[in-house]
Every structure is written in C-alpha cells, then in structure tokens.
PDB file of N, CA and C in Angstrom:
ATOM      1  N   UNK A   1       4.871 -12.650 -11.871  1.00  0.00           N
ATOM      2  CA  UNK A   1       5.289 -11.289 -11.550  1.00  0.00           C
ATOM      3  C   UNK A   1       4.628 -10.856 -10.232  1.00  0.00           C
ATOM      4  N   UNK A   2       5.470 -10.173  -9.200  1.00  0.00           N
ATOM      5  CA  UNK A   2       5.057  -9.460  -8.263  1.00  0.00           C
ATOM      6  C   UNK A   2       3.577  -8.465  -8.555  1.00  0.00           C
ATOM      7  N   UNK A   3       2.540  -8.845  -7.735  1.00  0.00           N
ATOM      8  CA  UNK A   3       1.717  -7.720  -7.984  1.00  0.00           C
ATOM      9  C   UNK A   3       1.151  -6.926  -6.961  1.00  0.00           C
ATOM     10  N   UNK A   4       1.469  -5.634  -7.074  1.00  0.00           N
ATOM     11  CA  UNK A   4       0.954  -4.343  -5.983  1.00  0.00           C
ATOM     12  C   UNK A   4      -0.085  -4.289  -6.307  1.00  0.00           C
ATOM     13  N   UNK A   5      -1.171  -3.841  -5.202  1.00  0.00           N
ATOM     14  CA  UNK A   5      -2.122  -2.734  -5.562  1.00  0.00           C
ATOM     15  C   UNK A   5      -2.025  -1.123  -4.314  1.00  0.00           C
ATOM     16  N   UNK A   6      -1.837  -0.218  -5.577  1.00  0.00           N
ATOM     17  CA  UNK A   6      -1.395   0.771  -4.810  1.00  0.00           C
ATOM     18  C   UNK A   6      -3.150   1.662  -4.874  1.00  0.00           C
ATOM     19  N   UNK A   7      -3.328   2.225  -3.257  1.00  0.00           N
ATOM     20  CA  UNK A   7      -4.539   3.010  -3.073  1.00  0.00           C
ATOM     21  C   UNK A   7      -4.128   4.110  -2.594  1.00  0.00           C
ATOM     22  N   UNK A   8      -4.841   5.772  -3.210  1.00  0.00           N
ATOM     23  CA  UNK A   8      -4.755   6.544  -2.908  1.00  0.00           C
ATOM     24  C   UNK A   8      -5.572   8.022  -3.831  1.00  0.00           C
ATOM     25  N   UNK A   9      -6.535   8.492  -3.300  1.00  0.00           N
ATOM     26  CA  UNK A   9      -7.554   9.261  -3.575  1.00  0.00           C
ATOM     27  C   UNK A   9      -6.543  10.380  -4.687  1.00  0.00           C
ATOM     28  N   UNK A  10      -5.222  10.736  -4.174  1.00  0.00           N
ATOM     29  CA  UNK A  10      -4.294  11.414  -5.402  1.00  0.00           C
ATOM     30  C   UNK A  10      -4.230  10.849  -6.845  1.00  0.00           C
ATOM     31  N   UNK A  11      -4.595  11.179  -7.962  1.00  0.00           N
ATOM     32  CA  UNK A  11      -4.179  10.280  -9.392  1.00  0.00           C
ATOM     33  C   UNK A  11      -2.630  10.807  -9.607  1.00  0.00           C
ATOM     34  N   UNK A  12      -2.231  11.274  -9.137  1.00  0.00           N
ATOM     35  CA  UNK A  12      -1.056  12.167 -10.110  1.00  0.00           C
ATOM     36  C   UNK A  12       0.189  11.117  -8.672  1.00  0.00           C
ATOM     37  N   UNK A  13      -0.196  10.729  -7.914  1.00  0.00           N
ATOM     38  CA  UNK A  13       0.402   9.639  -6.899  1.00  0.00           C
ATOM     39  C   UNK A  13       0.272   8.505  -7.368  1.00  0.00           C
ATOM     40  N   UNK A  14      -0.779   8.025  -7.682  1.00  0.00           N
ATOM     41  CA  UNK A  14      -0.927   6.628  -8.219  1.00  0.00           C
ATOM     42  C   UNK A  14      -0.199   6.777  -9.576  1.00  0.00           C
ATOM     43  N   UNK A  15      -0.069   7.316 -10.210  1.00  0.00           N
ATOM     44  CA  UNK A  15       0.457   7.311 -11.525  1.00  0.00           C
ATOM     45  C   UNK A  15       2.262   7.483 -11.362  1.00  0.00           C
ATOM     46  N   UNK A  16       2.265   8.123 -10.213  1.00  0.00           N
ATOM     47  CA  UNK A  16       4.015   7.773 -10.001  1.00  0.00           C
ATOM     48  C   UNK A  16       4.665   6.275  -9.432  1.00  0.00           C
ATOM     49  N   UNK A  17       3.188   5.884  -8.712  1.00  0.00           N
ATOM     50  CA  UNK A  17       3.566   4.572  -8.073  1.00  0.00           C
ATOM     51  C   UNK A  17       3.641   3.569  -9.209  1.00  0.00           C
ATOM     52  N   UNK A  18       2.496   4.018 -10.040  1.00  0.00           N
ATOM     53  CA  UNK A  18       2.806   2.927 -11.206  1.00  0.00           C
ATOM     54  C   UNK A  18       4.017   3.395 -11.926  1.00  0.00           C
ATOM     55  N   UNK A  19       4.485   4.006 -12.162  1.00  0.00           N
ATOM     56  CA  UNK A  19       6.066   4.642 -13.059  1.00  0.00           C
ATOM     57  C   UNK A  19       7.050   3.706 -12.358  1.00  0.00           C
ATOM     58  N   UNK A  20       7.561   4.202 -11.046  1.00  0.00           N
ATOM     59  CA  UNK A  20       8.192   3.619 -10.353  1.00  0.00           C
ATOM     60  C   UNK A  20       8.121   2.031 -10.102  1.00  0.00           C
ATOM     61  N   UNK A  21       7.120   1.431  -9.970  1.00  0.00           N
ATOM     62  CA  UNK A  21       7.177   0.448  -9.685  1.00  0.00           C
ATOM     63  C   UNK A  21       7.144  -0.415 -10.875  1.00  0.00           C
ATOM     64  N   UNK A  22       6.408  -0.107 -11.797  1.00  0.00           N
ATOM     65  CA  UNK A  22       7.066  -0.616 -13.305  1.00  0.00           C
ATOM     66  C   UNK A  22       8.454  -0.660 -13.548  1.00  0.00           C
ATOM     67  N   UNK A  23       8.943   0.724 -13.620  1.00  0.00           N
ATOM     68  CA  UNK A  23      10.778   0.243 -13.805  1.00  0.00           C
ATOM     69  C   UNK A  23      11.357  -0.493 -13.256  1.00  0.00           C
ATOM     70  N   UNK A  24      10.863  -0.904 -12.001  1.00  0.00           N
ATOM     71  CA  UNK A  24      11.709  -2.178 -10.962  1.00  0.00           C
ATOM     72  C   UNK A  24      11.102  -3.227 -10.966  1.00  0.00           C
ATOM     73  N   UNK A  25       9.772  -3.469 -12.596  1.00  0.00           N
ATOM     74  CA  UNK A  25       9.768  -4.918 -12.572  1.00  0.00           C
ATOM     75  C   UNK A  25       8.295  -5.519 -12.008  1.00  0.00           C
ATOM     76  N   UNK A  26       7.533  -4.842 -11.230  1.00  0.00           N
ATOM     77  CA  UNK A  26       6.470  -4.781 -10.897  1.00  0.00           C
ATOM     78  C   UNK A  26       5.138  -4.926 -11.428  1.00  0.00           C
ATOM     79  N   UNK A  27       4.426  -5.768 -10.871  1.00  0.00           N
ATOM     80  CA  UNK A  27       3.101  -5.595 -11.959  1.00  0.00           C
ATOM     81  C   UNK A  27       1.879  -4.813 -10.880  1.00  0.00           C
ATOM     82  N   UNK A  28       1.064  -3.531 -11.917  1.00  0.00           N
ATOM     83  CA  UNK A  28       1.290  -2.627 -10.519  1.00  0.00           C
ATOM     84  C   UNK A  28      -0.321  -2.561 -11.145  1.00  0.00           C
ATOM     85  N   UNK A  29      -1.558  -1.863  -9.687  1.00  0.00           N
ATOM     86  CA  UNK A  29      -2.883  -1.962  -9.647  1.00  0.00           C
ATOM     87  C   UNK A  29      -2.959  -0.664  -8.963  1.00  0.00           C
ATOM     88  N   UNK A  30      -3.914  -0.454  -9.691  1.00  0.00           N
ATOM     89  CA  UNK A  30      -4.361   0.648  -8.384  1.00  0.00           C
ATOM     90  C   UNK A  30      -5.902   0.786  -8.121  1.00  0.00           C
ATOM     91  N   UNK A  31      -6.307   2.140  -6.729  1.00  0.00           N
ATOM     92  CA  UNK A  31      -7.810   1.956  -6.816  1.00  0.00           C
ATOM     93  C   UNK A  31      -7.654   3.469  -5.944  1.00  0.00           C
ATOM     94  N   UNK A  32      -8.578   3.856  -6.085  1.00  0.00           N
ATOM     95  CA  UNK A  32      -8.716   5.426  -6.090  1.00  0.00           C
ATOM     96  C   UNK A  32      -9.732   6.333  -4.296  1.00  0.00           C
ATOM     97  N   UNK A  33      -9.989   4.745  -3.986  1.00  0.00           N
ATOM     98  CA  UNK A  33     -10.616   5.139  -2.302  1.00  0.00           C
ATOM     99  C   UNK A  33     -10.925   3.236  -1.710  1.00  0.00           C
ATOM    100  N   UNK A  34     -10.862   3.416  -0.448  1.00  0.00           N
ATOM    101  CA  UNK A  34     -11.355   1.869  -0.151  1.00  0.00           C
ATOM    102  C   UNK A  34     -12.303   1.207  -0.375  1.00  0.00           C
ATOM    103  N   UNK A  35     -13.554   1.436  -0.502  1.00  0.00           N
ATOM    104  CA  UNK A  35     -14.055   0.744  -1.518  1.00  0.00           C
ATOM    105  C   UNK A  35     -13.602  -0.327  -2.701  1.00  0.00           C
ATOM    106  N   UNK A  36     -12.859   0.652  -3.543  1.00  0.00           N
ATOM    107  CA  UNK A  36     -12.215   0.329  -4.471  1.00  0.00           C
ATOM    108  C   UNK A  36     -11.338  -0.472  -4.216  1.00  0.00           C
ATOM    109  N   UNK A  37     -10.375  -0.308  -3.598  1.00  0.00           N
ATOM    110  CA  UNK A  37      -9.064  -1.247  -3.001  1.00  0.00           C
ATOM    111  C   UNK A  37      -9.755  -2.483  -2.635  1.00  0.00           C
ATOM    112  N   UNK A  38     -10.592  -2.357  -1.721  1.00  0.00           N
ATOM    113  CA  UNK A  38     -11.673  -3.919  -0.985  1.00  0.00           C
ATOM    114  C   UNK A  38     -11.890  -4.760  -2.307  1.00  0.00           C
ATOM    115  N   UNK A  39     -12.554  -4.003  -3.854  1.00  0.00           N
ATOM    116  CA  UNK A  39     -13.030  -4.887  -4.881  1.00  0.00           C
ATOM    117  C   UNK A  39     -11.702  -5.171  -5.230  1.00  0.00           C
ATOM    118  N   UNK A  40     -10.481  -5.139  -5.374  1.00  0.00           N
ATOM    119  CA  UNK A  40      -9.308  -5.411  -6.049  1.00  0.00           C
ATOM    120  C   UNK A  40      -8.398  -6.053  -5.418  1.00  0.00           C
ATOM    121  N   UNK A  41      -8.399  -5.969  -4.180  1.00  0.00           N
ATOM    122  CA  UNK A  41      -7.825  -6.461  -3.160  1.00  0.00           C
ATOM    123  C   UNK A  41      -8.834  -8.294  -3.229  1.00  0.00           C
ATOM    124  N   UNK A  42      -9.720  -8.248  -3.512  1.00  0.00           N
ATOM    125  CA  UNK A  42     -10.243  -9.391  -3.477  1.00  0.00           C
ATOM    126  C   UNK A  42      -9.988 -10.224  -4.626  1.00  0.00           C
ATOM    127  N   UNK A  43     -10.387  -9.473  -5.909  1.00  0.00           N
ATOM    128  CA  UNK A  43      -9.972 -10.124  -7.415  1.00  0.00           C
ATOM    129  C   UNK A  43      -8.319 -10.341  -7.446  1.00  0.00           C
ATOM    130  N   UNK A  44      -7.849  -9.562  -7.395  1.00  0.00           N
ATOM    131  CA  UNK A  44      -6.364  -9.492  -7.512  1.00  0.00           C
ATOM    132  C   UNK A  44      -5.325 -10.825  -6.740  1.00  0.00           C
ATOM    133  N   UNK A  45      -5.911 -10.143  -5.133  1.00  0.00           N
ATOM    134  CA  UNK A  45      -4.611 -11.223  -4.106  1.00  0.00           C
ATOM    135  C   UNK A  45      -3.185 -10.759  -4.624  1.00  0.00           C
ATOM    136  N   UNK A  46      -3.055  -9.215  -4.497  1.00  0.00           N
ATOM    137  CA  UNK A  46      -1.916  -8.992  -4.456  1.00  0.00           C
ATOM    138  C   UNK A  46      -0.895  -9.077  -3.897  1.00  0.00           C
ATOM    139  N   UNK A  47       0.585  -9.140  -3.805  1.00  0.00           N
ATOM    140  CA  UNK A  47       1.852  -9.556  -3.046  1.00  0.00           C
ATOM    141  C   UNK A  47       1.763  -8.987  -2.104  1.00  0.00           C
ATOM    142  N   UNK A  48       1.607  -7.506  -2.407  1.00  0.00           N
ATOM    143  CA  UNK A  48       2.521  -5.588  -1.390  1.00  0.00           C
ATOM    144  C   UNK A  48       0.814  -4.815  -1.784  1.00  0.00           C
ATOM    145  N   UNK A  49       0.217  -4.079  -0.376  1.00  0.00           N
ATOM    146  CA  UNK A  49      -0.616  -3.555  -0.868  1.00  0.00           C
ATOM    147  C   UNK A  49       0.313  -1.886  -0.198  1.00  0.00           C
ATOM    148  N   UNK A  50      -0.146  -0.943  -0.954  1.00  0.00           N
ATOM    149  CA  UNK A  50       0.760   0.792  -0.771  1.00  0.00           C
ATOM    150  C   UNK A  50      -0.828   1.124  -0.576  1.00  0.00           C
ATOM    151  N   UNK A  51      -0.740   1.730   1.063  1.00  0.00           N
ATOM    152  CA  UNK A  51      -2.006   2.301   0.966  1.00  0.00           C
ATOM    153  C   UNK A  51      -2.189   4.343   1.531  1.00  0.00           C
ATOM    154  N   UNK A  52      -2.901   5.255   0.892  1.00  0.00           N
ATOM    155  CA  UNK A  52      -2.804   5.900   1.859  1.00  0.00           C
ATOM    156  C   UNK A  52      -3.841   6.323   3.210  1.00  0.00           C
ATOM    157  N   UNK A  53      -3.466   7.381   3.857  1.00  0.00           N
ATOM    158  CA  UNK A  53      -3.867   6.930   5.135  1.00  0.00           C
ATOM    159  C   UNK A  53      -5.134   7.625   5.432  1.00  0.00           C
ATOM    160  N   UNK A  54      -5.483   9.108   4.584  1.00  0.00           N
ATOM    161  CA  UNK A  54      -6.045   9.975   4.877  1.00  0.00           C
ATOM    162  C   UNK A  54      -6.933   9.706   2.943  1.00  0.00           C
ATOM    163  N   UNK A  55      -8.023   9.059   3.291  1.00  0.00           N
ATOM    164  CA  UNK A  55      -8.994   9.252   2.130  1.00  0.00           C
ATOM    165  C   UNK A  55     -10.404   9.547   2.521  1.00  0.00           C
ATOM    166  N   UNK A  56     -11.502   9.722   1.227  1.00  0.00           N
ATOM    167  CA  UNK A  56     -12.723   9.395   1.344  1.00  0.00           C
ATOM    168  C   UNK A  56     -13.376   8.538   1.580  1.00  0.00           C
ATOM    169  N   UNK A  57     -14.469   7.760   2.597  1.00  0.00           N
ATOM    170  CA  UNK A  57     -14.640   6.367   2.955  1.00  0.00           C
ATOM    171  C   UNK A  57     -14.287   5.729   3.612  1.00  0.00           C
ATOM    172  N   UNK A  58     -13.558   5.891   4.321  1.00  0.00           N
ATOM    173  CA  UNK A  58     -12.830   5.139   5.151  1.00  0.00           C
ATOM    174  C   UNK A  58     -11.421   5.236   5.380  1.00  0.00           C
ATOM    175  N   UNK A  59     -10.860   5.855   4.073  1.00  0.00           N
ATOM    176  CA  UNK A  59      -8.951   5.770   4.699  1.00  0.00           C
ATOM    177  C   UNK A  59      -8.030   4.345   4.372  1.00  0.00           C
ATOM    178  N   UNK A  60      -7.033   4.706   4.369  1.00  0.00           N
ATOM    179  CA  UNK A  60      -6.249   2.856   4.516  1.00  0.00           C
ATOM    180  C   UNK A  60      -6.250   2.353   5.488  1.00  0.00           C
ATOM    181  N   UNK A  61      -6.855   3.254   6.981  1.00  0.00           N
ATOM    182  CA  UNK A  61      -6.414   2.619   7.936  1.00  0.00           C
ATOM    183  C   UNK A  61      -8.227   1.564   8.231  1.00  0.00           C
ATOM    184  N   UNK A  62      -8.984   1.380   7.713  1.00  0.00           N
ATOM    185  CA  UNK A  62     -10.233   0.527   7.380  1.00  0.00           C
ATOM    186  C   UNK A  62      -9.753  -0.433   6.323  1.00  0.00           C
ATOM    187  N   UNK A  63      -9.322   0.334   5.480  1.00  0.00           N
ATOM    188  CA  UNK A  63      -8.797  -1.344   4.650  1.00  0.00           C
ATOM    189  C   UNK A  63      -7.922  -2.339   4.999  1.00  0.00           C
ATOM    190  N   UNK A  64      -6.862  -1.506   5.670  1.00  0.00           N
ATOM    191  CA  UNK A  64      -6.260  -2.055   6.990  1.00  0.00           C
ATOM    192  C   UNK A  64      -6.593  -3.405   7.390  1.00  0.00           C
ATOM    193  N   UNK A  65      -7.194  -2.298   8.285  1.00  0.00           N
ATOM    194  CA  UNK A  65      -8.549  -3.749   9.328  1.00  0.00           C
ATOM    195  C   UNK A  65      -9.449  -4.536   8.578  1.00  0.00           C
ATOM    196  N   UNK A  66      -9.809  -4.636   7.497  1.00  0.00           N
ATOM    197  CA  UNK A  66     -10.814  -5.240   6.735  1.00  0.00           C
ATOM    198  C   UNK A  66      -9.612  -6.454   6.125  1.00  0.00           C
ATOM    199  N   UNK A  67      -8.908  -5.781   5.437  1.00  0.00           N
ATOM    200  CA  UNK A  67      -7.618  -7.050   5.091  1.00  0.00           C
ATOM    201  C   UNK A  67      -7.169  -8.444   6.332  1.00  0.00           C
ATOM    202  N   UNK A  68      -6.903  -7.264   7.541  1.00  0.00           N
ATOM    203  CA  UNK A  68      -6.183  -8.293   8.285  1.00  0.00           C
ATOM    204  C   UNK A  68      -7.730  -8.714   9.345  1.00  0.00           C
ATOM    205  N   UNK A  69      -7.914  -8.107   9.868  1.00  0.00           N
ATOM    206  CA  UNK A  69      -9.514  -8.707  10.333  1.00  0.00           C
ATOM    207  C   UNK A  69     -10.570  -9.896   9.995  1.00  0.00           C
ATOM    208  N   UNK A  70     -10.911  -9.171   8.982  1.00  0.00           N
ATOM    209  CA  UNK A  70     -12.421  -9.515   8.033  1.00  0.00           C
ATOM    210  C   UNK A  70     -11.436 -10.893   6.900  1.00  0.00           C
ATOM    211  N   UNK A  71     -10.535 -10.475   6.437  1.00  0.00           N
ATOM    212  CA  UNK A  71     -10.141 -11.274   5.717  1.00  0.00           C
ATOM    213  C   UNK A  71      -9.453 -12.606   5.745  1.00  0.00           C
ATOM    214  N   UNK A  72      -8.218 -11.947   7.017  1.00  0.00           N
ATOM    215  CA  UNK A  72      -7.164 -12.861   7.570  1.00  0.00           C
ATOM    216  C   UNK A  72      -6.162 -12.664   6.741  1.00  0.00           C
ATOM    217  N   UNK A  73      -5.729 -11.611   5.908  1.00  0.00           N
ATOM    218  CA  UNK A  73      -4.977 -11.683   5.466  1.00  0.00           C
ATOM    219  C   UNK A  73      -3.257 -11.381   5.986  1.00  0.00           C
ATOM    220  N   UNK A  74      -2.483 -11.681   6.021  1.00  0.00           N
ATOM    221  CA  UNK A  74      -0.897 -11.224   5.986  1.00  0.00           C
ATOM    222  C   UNK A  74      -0.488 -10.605   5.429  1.00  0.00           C
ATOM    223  N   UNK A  75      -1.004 -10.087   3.889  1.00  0.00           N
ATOM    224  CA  UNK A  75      -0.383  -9.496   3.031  1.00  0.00           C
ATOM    225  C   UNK A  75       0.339  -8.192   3.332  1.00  0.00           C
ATOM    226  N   UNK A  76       1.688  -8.059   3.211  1.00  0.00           N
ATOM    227  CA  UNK A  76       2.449  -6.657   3.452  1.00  0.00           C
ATOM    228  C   UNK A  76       1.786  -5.524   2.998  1.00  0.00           C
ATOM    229  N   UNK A  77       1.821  -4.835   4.060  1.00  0.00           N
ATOM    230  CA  UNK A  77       1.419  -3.440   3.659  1.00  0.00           C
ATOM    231  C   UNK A  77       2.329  -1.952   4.128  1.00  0.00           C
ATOM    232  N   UNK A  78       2.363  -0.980   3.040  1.00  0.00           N
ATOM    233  CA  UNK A  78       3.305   0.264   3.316  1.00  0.00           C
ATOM    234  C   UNK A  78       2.164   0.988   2.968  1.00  0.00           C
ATOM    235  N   UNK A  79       2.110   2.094   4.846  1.00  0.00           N
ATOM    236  CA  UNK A  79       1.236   3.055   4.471  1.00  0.00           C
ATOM    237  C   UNK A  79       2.086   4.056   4.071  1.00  0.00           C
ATOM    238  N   UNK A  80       1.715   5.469   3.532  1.00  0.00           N
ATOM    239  CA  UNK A  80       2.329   6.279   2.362  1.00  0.00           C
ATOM    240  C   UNK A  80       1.560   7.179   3.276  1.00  0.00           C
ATOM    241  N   UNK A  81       1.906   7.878   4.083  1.00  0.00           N
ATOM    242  CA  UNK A  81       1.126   9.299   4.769  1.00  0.00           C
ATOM    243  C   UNK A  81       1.654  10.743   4.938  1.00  0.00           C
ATOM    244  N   UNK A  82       1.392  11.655   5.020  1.00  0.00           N
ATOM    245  CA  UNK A  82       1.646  12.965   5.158  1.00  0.00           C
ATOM    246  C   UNK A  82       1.620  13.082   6.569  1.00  0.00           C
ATOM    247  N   UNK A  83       1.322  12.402   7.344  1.00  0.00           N
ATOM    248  CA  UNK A  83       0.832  12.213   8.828  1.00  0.00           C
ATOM    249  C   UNK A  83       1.310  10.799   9.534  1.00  0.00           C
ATOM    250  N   UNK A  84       2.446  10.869   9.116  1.00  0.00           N
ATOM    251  CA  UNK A  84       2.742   8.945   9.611  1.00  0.00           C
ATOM    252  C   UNK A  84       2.529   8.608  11.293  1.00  0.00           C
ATOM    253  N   UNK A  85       2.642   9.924  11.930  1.00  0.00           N
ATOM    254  CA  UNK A  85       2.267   9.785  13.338  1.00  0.00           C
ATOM    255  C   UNK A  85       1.105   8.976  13.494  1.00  0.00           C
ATOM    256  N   UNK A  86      -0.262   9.446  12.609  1.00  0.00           N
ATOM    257  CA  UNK A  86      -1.005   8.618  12.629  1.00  0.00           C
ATOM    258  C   UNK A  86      -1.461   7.421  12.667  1.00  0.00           C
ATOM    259  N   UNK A  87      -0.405   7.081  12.639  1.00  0.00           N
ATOM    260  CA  UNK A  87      -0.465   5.512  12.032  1.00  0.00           C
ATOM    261  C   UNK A  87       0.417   4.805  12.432  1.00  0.00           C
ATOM    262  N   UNK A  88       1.510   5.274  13.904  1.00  0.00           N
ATOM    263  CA  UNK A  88       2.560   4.836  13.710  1.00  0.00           C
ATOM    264  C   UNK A  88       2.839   3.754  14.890  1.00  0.00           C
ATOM    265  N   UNK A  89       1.218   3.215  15.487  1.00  0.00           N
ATOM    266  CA  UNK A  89       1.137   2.586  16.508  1.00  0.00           C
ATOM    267  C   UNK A  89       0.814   0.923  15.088  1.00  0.00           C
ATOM    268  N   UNK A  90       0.434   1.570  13.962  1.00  0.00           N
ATOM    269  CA  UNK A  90       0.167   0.188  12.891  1.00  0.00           C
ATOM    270  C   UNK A  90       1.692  -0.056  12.709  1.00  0.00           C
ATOM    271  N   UNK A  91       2.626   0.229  12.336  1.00  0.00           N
ATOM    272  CA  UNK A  91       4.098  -0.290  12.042  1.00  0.00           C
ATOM    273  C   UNK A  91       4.541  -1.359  13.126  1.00  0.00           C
ATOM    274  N   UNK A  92       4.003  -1.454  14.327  1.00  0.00           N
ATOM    275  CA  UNK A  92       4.032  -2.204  15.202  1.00  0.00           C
ATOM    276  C   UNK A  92       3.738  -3.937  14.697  1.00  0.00           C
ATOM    277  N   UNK A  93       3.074  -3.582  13.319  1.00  0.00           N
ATOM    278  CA  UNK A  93       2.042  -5.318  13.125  1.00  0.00           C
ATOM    279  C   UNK A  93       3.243  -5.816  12.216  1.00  0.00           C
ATOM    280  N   UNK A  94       3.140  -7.263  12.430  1.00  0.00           N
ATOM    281  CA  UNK A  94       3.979  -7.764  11.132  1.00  0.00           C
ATOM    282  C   UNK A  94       3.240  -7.497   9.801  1.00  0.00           C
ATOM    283  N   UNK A  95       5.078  -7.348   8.961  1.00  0.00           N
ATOM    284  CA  UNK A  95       4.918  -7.067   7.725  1.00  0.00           C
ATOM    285  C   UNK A  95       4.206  -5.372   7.809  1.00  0.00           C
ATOM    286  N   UNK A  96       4.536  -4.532   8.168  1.00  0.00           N
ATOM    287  CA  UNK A  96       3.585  -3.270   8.247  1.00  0.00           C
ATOM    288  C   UNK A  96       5.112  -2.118   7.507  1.00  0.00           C
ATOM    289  N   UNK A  97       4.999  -1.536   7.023  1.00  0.00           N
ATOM    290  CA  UNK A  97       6.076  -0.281   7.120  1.00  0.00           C
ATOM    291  C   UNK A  97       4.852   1.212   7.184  1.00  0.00           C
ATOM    292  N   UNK A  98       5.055   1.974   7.192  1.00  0.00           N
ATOM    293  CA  UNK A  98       5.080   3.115   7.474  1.00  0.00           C
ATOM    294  C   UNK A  98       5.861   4.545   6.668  1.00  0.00           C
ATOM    295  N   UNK A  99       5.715   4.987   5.880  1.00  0.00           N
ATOM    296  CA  UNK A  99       6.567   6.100   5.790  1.00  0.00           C
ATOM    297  C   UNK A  99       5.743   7.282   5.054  1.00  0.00           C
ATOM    298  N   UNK A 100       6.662   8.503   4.983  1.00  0.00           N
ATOM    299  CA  UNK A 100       6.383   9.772   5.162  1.00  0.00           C
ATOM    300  C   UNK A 100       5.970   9.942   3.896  1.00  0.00           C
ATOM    301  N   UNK A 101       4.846  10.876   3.379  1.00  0.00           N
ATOM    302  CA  UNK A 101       4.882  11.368   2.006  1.00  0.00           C
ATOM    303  C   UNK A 101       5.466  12.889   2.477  1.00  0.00           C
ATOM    304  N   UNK A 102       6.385  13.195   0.971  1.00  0.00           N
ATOM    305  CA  UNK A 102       6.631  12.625  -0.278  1.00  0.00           C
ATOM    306  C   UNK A 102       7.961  11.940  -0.288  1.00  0.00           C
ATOM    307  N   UNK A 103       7.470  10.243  -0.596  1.00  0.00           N
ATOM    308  CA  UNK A 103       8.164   9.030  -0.379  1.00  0.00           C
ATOM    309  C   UNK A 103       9.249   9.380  -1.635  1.00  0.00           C
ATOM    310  N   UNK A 104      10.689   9.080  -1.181  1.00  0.00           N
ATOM    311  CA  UNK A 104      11.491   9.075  -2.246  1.00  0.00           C
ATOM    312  C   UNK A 104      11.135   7.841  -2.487  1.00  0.00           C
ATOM    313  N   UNK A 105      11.174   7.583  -4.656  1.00  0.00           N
ATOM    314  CA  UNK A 105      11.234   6.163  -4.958  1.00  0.00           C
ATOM    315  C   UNK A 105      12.040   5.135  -4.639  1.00  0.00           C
ATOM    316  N   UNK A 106      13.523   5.137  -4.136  1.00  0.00           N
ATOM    317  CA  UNK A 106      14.649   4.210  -3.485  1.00  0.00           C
ATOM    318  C   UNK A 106      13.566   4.099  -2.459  1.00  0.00           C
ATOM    319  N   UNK A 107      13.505   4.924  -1.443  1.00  0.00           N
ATOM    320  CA  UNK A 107      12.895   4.673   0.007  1.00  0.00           C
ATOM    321  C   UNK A 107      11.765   3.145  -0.289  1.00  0.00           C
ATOM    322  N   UNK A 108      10.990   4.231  -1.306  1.00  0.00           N
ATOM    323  CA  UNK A 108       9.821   2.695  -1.735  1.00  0.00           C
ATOM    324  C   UNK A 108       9.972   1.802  -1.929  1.00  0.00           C
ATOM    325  N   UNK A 109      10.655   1.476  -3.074  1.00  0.00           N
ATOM    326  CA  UNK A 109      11.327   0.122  -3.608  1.00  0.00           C
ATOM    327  C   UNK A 109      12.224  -1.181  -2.454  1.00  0.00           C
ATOM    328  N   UNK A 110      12.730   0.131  -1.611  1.00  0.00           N
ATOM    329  CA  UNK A 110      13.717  -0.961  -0.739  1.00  0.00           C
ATOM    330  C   UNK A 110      12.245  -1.444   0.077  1.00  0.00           C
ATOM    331  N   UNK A 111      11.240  -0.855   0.480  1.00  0.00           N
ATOM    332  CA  UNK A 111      10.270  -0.955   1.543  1.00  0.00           C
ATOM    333  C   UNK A 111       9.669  -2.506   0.924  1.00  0.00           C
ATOM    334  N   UNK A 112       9.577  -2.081  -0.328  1.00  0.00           N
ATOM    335  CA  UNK A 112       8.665  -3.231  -0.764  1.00  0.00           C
ATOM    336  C   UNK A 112       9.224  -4.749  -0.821  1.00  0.00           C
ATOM    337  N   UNK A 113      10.704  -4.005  -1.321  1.00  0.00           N
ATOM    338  CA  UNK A 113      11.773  -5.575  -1.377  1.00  0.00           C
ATOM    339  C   UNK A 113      11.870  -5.958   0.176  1.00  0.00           C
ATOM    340  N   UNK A 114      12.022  -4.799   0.774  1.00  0.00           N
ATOM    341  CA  UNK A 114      12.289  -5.891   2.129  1.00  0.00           C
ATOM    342  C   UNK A 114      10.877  -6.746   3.225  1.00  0.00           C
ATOM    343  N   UNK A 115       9.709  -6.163   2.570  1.00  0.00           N
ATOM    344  CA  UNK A 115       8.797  -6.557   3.191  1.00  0.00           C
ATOM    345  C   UNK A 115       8.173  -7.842   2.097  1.00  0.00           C
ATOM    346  N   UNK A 116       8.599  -8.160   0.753  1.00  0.00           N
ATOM    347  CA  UNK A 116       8.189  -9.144   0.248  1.00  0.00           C
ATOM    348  C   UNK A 116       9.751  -9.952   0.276  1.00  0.00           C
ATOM    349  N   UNK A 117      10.528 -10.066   1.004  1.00  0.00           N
ATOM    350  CA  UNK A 117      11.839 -10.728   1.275  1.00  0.00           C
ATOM    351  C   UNK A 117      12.412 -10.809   0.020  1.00  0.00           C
ATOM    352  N   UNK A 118      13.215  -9.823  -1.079  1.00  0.00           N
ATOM    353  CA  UNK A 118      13.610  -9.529  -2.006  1.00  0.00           C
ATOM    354  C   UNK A 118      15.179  -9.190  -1.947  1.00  0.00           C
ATOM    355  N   UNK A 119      16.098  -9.790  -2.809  1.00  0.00           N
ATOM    356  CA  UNK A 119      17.165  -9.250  -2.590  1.00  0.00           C
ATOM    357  C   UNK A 119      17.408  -8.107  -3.042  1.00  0.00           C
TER     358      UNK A 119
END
C-alpha cells in the first residue's frame, strides 16, 4: 500500500488528510511539527510526503531541505499552504507540487496520483 506521511501543526487538517486519503486507498501517517515528520520520515520511507509550510520549529520548508539535502531523498512532496507564494520558487524542484489551503480533496488526490505516477 501507498504510504503518506502528512505534517501539519493543525489536528483537525491532519485528520481530514487522513479521511480523504483513506477513502482513495491510502495508507496514511501523520506528525504534528518537523521534528516529528524527521522521526517518521525516517522509520516510515514514505511514497508522498503533504507538508505544511508555516509551523513551529522549523516549517516544511526545513524538512524540505533536510529530506532532499541531508538525506538525498526524491521522495514527492505537496506543500499545503495558506501562503503558496512562499514557497513557490520550491515547485520549481522535481516531483514538488505546491497548492493553496483550503485544498479541495479532488485537487489533492489528483496531486498525489500524478506525482506518484498513478492512473
């Protein structure tokens, strides 16, 4: 099974990401600031990481860089922001999407299928 780990300091967000991404089949993680994401992101080796952009600690845009940096990883990532401007020089990287909160669930789902090459 496909596995996400979705990060974002919101619970009542993470708990839709897991809704959503369960009904389409998903085996879904979450972690509540980067820190957290870094310990799960390591145990896990998830498919699709959903990160957001604006947290405590660092933000997604440090886990970001710690993934593809520190790690070497490729793994697809969709940041989820209220502020996508912020971030919108990262959509530039492979495998990167970008989009606006509040993400319609279609919007998500297609993001994830098309960045883990899904029909």
């Amino acid at each position: 099974m496909t596995k996400i780990l979705a990060v974002d300091d919101d619970l009542f967000i993470l708990e839709l990401y897991k809704e959503i991404f369960t009904k389409a089949g998903f085996e879904v993680h979450t972690a509540e600031d980067s820190s957290g994401a870094m310990v799960k992101f390591q145990d896990l080796k998830p498919d699709l990481i959903i990160l957001d952009v604006d947290m405590p600690a660092g933000g997604g845009q440090k886990v970001f860089d710690r993934i593809r940096g520190n790690l070497l990883s490729a793994t697809p990532v969709i940041f989820s922001t209220g502020a996508p401007e912020s971030v919108a020089g990262l959509a530039k990287n492979l495998n990167v999407i970008v989009l606006k909160k509040p993400v319609n669930p279609v919007t998500l789902i297609d993001a994830a299928k098309k960045l883990l090459n899904m029909p």
